[in-house]
PDB file of N, CA and C in Angstrom:
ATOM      1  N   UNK A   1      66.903  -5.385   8.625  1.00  0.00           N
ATOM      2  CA  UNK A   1      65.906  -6.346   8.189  1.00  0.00           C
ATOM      3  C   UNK A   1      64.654  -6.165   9.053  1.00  0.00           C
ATOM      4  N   UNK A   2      63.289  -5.846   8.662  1.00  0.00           N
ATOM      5  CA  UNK A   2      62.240  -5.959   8.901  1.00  0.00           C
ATOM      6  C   UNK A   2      61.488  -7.054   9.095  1.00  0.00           C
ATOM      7  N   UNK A   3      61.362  -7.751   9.843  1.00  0.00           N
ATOM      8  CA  UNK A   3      60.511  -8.681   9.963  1.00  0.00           C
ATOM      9  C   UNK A   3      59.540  -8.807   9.965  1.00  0.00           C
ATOM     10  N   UNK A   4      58.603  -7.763   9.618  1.00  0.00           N
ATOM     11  CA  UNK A   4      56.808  -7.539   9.962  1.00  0.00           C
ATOM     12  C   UNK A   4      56.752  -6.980   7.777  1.00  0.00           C
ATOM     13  N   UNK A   5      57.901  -6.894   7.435  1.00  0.00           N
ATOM     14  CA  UNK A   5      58.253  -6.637   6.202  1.00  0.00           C
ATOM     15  C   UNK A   5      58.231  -8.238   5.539  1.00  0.00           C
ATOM     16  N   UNK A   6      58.804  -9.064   5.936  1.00  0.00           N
ATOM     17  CA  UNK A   6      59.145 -10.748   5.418  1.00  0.00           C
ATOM     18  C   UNK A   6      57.310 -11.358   5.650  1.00  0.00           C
ATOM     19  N   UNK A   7      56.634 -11.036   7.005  1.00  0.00           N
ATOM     20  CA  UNK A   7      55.475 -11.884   7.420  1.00  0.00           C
ATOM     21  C   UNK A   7      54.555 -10.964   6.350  1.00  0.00           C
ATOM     22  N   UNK A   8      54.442 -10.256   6.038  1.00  0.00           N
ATOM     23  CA  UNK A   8      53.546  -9.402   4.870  1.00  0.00           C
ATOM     24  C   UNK A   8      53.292  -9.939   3.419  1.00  0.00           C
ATOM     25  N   UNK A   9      55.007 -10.211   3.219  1.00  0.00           N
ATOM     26  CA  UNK A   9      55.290 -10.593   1.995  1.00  0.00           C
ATOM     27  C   UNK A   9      54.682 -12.132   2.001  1.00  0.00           C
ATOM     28  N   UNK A  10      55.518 -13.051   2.832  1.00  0.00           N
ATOM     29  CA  UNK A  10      55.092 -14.369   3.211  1.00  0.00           C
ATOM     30  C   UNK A  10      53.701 -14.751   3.363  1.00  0.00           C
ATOM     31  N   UNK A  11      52.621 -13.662   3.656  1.00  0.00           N
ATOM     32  CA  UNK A  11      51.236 -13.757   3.731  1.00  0.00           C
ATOM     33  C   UNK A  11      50.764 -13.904   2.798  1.00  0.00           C
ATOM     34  N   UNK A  12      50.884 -12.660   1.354  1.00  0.00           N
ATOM     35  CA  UNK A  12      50.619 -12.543   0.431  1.00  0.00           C
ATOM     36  C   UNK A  12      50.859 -13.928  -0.466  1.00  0.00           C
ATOM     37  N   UNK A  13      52.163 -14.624  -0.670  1.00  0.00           N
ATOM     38  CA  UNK A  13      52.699 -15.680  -0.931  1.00  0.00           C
ATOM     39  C   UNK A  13      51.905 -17.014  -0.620  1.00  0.00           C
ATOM     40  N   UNK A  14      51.342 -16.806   0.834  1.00  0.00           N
ATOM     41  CA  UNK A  14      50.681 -18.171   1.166  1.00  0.00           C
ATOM     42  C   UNK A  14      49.132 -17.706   0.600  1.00  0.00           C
ATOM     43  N   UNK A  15      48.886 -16.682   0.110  1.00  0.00           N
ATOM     44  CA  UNK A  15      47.401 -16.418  -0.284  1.00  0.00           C
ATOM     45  C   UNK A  15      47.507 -16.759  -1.411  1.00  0.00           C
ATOM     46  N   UNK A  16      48.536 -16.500  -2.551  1.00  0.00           N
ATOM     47  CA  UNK A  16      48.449 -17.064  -4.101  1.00  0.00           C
ATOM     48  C   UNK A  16      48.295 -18.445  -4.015  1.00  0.00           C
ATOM     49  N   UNK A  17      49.232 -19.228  -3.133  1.00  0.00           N
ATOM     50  CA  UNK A  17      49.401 -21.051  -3.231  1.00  0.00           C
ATOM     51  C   UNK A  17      48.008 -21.266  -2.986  1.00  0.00           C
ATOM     52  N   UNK A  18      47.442 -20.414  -1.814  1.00  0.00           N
ATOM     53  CA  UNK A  18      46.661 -21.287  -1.253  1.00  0.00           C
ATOM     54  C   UNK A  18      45.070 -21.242  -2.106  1.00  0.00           C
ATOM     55  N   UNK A  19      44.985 -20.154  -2.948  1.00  0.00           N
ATOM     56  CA  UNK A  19      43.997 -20.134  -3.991  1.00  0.00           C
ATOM     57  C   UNK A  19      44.457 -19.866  -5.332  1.00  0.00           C
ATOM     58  N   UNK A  20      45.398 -20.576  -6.135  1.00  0.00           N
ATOM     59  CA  UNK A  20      45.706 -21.747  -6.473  1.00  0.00           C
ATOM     60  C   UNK A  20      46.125 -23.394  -6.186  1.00  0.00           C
ATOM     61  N   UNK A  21      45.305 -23.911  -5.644  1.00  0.00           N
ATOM     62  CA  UNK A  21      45.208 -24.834  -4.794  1.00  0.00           C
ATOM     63  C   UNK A  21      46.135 -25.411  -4.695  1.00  0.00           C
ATOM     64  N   UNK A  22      47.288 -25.229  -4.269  1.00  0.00           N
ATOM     65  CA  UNK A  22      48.744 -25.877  -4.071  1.00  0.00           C
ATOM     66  C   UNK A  22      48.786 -25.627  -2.489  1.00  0.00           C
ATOM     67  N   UNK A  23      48.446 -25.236  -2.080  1.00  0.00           N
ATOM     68  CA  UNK A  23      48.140 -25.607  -0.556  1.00  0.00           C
ATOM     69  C   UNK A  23      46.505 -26.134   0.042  1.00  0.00           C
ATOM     70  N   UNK A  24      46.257 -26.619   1.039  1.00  0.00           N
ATOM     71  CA  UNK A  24      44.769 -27.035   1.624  1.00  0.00           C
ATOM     72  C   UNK A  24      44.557 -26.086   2.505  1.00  0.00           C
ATOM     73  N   UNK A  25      42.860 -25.975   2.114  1.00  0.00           N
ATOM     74  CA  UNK A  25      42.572 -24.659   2.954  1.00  0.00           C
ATOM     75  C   UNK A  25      42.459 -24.954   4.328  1.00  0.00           C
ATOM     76  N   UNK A  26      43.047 -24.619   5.210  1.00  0.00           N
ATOM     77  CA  UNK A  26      42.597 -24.745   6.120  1.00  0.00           C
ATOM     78  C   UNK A  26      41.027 -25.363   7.288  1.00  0.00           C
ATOM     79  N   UNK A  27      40.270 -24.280   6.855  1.00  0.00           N
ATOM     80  CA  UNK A  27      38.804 -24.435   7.267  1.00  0.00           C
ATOM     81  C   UNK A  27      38.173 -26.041   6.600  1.00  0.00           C
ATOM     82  N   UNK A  28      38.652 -26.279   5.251  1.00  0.00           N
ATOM     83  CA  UNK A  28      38.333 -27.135   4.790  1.00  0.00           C
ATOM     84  C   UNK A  28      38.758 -28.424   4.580  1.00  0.00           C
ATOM     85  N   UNK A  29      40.234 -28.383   4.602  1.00  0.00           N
ATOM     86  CA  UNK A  29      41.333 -29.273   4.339  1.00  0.00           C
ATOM     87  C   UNK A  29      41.850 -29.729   3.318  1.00  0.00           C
ATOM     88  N   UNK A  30      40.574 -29.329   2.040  1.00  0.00           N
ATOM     89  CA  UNK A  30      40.900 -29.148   0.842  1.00  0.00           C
ATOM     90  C   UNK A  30      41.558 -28.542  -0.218  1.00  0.00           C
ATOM     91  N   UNK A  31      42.539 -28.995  -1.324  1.00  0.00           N
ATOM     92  CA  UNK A  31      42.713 -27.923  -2.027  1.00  0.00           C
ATOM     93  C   UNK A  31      41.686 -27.010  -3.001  1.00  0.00           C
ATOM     94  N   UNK A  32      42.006 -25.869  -2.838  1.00  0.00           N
ATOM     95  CA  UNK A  32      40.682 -25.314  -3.908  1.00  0.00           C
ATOM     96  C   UNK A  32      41.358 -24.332  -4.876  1.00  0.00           C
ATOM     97  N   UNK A  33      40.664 -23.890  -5.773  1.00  0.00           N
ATOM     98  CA  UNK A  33      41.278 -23.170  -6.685  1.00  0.00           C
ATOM     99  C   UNK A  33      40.179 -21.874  -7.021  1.00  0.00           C
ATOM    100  N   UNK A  34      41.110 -20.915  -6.934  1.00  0.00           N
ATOM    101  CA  UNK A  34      40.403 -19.798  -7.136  1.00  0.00           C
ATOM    102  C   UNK A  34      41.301 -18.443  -7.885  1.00  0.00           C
ATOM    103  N   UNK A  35      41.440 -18.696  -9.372  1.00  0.00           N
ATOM    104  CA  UNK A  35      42.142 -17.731  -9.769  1.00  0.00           C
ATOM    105  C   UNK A  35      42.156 -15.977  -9.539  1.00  0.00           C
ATOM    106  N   UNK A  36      41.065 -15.991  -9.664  1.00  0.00           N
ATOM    107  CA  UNK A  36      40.708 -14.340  -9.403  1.00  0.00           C
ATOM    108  C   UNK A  36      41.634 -14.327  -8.501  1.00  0.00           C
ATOM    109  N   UNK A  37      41.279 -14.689  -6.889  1.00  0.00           N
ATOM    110  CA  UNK A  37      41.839 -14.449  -6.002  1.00  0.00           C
ATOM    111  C   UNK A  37      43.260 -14.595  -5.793  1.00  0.00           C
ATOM    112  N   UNK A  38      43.651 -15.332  -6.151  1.00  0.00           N
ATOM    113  CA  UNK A  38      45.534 -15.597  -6.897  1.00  0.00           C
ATOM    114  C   UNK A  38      45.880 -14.616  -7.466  1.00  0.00           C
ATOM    115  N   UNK A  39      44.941 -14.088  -8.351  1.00  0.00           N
ATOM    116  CA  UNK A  39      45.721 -12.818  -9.346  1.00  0.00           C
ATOM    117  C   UNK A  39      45.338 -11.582  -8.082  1.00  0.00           C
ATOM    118  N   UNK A  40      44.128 -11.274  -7.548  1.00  0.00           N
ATOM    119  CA  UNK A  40      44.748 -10.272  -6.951  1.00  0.00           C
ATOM    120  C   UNK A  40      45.517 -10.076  -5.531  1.00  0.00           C
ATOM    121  N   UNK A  41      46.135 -11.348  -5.378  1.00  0.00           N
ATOM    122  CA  UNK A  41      47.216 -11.572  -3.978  1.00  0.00           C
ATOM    123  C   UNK A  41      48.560 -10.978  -4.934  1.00  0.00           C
ATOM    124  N   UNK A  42      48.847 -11.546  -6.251  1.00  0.00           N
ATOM    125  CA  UNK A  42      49.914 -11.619  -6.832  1.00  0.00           C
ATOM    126  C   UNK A  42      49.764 -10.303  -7.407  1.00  0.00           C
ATOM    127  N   UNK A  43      48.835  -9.320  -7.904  1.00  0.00           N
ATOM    128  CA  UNK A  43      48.612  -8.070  -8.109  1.00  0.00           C
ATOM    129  C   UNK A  43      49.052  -6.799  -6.691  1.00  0.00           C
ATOM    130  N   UNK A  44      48.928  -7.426  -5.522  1.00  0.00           N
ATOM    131  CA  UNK A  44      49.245  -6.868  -4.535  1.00  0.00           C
ATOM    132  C   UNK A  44      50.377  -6.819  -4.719  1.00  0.00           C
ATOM    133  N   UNK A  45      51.361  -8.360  -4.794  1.00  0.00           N
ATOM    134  CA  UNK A  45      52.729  -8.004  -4.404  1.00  0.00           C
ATOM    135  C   UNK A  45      53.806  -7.229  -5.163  1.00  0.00           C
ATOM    136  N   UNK A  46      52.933  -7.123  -6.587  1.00  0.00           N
ATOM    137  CA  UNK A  46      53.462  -6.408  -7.625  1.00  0.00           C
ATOM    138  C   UNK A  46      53.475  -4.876  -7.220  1.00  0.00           C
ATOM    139  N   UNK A  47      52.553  -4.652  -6.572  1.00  0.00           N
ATOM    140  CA  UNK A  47      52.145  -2.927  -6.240  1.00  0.00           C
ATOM    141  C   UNK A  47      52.917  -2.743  -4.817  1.00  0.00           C
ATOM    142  N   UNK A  48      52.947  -3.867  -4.328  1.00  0.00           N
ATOM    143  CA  UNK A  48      54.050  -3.545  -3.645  1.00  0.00           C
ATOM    144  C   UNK A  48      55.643  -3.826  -3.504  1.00  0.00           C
ATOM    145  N   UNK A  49      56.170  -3.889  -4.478  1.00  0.00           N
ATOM    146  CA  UNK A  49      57.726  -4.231  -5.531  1.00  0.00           C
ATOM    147  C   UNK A  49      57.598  -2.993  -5.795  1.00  0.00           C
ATOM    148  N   UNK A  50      56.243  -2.423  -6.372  1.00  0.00           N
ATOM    149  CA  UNK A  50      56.632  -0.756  -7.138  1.00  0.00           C
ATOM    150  C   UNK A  50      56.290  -0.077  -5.920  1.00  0.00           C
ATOM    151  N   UNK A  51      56.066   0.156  -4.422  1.00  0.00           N
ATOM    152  CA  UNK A  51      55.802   1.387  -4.177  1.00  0.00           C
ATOM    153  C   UNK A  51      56.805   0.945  -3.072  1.00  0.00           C
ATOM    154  N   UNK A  52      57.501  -0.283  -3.057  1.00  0.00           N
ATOM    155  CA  UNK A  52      58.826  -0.106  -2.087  1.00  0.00           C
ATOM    156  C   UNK A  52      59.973  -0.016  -3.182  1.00  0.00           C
ATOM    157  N   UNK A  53      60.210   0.174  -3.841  1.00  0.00           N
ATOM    158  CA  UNK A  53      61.029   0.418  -5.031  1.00  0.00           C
ATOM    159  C   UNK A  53      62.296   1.922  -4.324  1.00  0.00           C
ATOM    160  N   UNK A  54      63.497   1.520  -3.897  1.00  0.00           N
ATOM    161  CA  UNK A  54      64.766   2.030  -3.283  1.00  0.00           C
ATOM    162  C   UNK A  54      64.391   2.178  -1.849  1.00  0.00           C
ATOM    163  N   UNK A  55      63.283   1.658  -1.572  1.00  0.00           N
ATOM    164  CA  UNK A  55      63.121   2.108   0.225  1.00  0.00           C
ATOM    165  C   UNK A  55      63.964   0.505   0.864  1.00  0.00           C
ATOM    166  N   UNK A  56      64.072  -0.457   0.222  1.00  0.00           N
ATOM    167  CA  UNK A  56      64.043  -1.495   0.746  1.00  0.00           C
ATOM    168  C   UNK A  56      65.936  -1.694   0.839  1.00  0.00           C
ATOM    169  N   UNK A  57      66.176  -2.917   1.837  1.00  0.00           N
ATOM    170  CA  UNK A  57      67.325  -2.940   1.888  1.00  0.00           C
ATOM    171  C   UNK A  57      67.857  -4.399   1.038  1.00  0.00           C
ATOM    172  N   UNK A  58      68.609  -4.610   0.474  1.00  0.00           N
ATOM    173  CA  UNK A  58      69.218  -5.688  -0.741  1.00  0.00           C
ATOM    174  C   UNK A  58      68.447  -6.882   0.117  1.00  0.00           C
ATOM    175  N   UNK A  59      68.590  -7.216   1.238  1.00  0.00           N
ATOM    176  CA  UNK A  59      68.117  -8.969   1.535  1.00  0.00           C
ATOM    177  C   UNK A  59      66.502  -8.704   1.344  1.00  0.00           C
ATOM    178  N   UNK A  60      65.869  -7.376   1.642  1.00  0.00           N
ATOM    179  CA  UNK A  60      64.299  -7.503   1.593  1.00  0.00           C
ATOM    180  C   UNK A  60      63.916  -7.389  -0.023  1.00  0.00           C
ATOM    181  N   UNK A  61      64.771  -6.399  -0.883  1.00  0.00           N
ATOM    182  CA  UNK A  61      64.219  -6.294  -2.028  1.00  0.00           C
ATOM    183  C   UNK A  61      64.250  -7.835  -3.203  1.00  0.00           C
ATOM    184  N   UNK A  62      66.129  -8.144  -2.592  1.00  0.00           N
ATOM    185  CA  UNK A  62      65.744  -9.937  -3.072  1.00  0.00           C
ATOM    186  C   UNK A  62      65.040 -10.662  -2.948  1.00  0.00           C
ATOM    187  N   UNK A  63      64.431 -10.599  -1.624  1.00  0.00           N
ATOM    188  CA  UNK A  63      63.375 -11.511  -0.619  1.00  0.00           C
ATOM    189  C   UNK A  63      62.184 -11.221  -1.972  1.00  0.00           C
ATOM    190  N   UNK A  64      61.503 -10.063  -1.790  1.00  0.00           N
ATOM    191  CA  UNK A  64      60.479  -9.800  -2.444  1.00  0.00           C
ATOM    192  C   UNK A  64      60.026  -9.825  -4.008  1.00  0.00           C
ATOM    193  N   UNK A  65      61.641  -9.874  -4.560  1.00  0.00           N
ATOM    194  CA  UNK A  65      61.748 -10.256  -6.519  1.00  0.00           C
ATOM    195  C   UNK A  65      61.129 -11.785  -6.388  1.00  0.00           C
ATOM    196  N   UNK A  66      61.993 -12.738  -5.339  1.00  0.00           N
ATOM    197  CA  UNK A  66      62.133 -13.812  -5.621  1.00  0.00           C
ATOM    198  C   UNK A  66      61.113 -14.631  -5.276  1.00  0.00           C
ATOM    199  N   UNK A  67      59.739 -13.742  -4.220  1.00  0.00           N
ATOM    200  CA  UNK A  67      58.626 -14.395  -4.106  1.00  0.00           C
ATOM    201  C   UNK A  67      57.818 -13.882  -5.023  1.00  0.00           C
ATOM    202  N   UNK A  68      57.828 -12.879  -5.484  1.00  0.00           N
ATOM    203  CA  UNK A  68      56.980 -12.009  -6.894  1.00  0.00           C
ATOM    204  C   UNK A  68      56.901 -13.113  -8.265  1.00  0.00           C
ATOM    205  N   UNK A  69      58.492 -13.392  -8.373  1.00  0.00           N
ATOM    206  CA  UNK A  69      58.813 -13.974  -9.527  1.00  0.00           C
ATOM    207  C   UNK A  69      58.105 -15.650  -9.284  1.00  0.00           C
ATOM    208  N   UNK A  70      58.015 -16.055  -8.604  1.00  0.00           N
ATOM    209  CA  UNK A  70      57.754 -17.510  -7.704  1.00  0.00           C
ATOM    210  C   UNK A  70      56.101 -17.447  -8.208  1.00  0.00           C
ATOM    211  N   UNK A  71      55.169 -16.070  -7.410  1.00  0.00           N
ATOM    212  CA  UNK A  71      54.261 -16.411  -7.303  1.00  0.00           C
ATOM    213  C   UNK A  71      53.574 -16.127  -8.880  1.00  0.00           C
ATOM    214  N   UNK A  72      54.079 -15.370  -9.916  1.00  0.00           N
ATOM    215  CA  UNK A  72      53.904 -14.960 -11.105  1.00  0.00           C
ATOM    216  C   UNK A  72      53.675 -16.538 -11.962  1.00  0.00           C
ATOM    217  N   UNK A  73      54.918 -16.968 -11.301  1.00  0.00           N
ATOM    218  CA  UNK A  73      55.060 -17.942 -12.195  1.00  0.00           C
ATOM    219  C   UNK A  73      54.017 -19.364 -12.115  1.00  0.00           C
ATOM    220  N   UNK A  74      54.213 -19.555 -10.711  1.00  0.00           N
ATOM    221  CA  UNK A  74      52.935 -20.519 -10.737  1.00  0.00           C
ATOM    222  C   UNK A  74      51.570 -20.274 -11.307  1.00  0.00           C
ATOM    223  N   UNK A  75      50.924 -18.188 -10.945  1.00  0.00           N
ATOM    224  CA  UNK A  75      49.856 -18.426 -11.488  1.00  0.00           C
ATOM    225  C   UNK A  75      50.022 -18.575 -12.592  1.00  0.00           C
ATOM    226  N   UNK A  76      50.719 -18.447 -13.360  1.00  0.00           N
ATOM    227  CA  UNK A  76      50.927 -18.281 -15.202  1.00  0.00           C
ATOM    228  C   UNK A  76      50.737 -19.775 -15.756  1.00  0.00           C
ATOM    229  N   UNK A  77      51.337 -20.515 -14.965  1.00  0.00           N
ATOM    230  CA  UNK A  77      51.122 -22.054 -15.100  1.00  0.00           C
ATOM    231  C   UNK A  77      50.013 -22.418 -14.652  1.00  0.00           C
ATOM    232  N   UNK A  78      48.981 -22.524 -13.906  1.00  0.00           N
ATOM    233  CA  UNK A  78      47.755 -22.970 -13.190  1.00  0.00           C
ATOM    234  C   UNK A  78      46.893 -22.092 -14.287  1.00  0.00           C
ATOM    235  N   UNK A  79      46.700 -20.866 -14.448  1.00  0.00           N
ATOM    236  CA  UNK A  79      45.953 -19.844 -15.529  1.00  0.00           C
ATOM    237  C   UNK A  79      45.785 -20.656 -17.066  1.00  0.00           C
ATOM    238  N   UNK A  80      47.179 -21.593 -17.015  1.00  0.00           N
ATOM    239  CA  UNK A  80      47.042 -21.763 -18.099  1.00  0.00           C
ATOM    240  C   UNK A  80      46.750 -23.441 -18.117  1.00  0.00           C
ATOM    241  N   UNK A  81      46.237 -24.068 -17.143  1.00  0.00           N
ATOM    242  CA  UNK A  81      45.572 -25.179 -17.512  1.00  0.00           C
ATOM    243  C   UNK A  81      44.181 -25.452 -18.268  1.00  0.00           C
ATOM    244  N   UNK A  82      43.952 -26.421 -18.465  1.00  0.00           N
ATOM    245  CA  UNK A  82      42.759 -26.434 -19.023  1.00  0.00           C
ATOM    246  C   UNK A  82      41.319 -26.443 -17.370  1.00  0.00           C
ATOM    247  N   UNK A  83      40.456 -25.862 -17.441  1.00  0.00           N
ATOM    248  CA  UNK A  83      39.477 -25.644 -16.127  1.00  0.00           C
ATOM    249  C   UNK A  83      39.162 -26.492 -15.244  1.00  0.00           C
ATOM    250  N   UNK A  84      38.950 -27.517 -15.651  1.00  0.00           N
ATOM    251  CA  UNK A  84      38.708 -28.457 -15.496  1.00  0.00           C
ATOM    252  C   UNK A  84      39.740 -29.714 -15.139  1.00  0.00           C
ATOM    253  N   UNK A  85      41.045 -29.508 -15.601  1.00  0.00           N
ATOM    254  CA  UNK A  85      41.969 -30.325 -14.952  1.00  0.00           C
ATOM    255  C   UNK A  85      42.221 -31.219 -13.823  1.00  0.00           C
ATOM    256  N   UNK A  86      42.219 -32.076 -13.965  1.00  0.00           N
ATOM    257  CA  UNK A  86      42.358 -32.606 -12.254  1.00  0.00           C
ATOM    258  C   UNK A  86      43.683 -32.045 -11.444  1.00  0.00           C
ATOM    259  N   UNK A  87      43.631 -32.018 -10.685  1.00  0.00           N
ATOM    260  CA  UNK A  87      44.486 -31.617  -9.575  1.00  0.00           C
ATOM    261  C   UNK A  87      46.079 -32.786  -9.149  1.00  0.00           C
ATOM    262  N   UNK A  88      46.907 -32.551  -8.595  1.00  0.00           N
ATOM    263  CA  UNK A  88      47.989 -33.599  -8.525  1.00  0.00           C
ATOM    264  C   UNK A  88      47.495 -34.384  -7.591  1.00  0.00           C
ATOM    265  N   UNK A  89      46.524 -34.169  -6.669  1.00  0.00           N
ATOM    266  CA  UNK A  89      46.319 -34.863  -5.564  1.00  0.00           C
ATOM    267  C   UNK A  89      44.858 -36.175  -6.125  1.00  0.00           C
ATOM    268  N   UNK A  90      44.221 -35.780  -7.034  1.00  0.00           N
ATOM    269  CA  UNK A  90      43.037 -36.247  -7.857  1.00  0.00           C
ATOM    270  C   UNK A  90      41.805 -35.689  -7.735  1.00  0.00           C
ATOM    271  N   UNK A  91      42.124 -34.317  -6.949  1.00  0.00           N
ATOM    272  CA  UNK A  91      40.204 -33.532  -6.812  1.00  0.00           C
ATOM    273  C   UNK A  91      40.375 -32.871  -7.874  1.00  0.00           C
ATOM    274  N   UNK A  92      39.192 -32.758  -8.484  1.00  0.00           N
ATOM    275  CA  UNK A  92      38.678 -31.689  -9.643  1.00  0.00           C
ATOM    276  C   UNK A  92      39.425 -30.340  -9.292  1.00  0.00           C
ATOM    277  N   UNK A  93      39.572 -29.757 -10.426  1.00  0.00           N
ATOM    278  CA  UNK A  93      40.118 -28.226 -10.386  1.00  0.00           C
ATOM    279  C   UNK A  93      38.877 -27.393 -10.471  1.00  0.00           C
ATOM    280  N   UNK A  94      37.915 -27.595 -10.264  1.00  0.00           N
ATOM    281  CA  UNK A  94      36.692 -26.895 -10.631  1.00  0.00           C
ATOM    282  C   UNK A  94      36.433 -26.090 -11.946  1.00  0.00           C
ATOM    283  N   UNK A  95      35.577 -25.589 -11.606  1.00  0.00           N
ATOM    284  CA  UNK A  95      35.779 -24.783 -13.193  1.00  0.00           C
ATOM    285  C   UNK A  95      35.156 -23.327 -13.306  1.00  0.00           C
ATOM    286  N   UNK A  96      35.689 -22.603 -14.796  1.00  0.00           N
ATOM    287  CA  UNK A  96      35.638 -21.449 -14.794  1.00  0.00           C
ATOM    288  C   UNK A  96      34.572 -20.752 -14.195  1.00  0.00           C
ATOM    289  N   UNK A  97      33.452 -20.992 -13.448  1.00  0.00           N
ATOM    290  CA  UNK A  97      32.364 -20.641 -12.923  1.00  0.00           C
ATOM    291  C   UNK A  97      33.022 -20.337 -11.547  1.00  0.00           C
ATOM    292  N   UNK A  98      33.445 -20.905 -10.712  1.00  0.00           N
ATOM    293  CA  UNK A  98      33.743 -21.467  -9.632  1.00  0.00           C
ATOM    294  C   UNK A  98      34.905 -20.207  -9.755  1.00  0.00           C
ATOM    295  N   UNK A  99      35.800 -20.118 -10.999  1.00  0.00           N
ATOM    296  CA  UNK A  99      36.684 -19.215 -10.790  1.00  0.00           C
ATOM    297  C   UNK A  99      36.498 -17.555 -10.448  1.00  0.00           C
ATOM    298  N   UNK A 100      35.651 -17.477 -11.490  1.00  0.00           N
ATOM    299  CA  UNK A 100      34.982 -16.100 -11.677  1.00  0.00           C
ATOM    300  C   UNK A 100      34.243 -15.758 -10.569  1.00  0.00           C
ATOM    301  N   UNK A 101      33.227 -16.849  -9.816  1.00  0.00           N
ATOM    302  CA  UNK A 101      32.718 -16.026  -8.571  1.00  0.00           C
ATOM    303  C   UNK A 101      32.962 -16.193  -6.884  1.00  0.00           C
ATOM    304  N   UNK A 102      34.436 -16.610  -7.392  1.00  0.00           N
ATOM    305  CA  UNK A 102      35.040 -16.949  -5.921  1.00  0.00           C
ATOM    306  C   UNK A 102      34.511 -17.765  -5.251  1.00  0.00           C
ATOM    307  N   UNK A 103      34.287 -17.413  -3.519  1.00  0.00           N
ATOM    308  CA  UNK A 103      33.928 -17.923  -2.610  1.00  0.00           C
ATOM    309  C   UNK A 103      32.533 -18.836  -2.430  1.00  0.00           C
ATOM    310  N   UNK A 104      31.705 -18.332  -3.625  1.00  0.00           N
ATOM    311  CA  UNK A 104      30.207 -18.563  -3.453  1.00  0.00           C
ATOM    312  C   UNK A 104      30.111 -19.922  -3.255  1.00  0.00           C
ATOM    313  N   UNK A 105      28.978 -20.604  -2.690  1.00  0.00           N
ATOM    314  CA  UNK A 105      28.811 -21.998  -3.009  1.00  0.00           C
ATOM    315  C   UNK A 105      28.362 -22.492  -4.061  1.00  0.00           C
ATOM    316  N   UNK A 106      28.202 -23.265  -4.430  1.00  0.00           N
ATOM    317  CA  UNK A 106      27.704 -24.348  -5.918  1.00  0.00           C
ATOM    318  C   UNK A 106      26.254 -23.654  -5.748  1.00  0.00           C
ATOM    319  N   UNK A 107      25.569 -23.767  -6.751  1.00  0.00           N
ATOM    320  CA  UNK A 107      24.250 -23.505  -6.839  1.00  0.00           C
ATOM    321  C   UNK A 107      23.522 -25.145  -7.278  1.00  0.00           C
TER     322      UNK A 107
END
């Protein structure tokens, strides 16, 4: 078992939650939502399922289906709200503007 193998994976994992705003950002304390960036945390972990594909040992390759499948699934659900949605906590989900150009500030 690799452990610098689990904190990689686990990184990637806390980068989908955390832009799909199911976690608070840190810097901010807020949740925020930022699909792009969700899809390409969750695009990473996919490319990396295929390029560790028989290198891995049964507890890491489970480890890594079962956060793949985890993080797939939430974005598939959040992707598919309406933009504008409110959030579980009651902040705005922002909207497709906000999605498309990431980080930027409001204009």
């Amino acid at each position: 078992m690799d452990s610098e193998f689990f904190a990689l994976v686990l990184m990637f994992q806390q980068s989908v939650m955390l832009h799909l705003g199911k976690m608070s950002n840190p810097s901010t304390g807020k949740a925020e939502r930022n699909l792009v960036q969700a899809k390409m945390s969750v695009d990473i972990l996919e490319m990396l399922n295929k390029k560790t594909k028989g290198n891995l040992d049964k507890e890491e390759e489970k480890f890594l289906a079962n956060v793949l499948a985890d993080t797939q699934l939430n974005y598939a659900s959040e992707a598919s709200k309406p933009v504008d949605a409110p959030k579980t906590d009651g902040t705005p989900a922002g909207n497709a503007e906000d999605d498309i150009k990431g980080t930027e500030p409001p204009k």
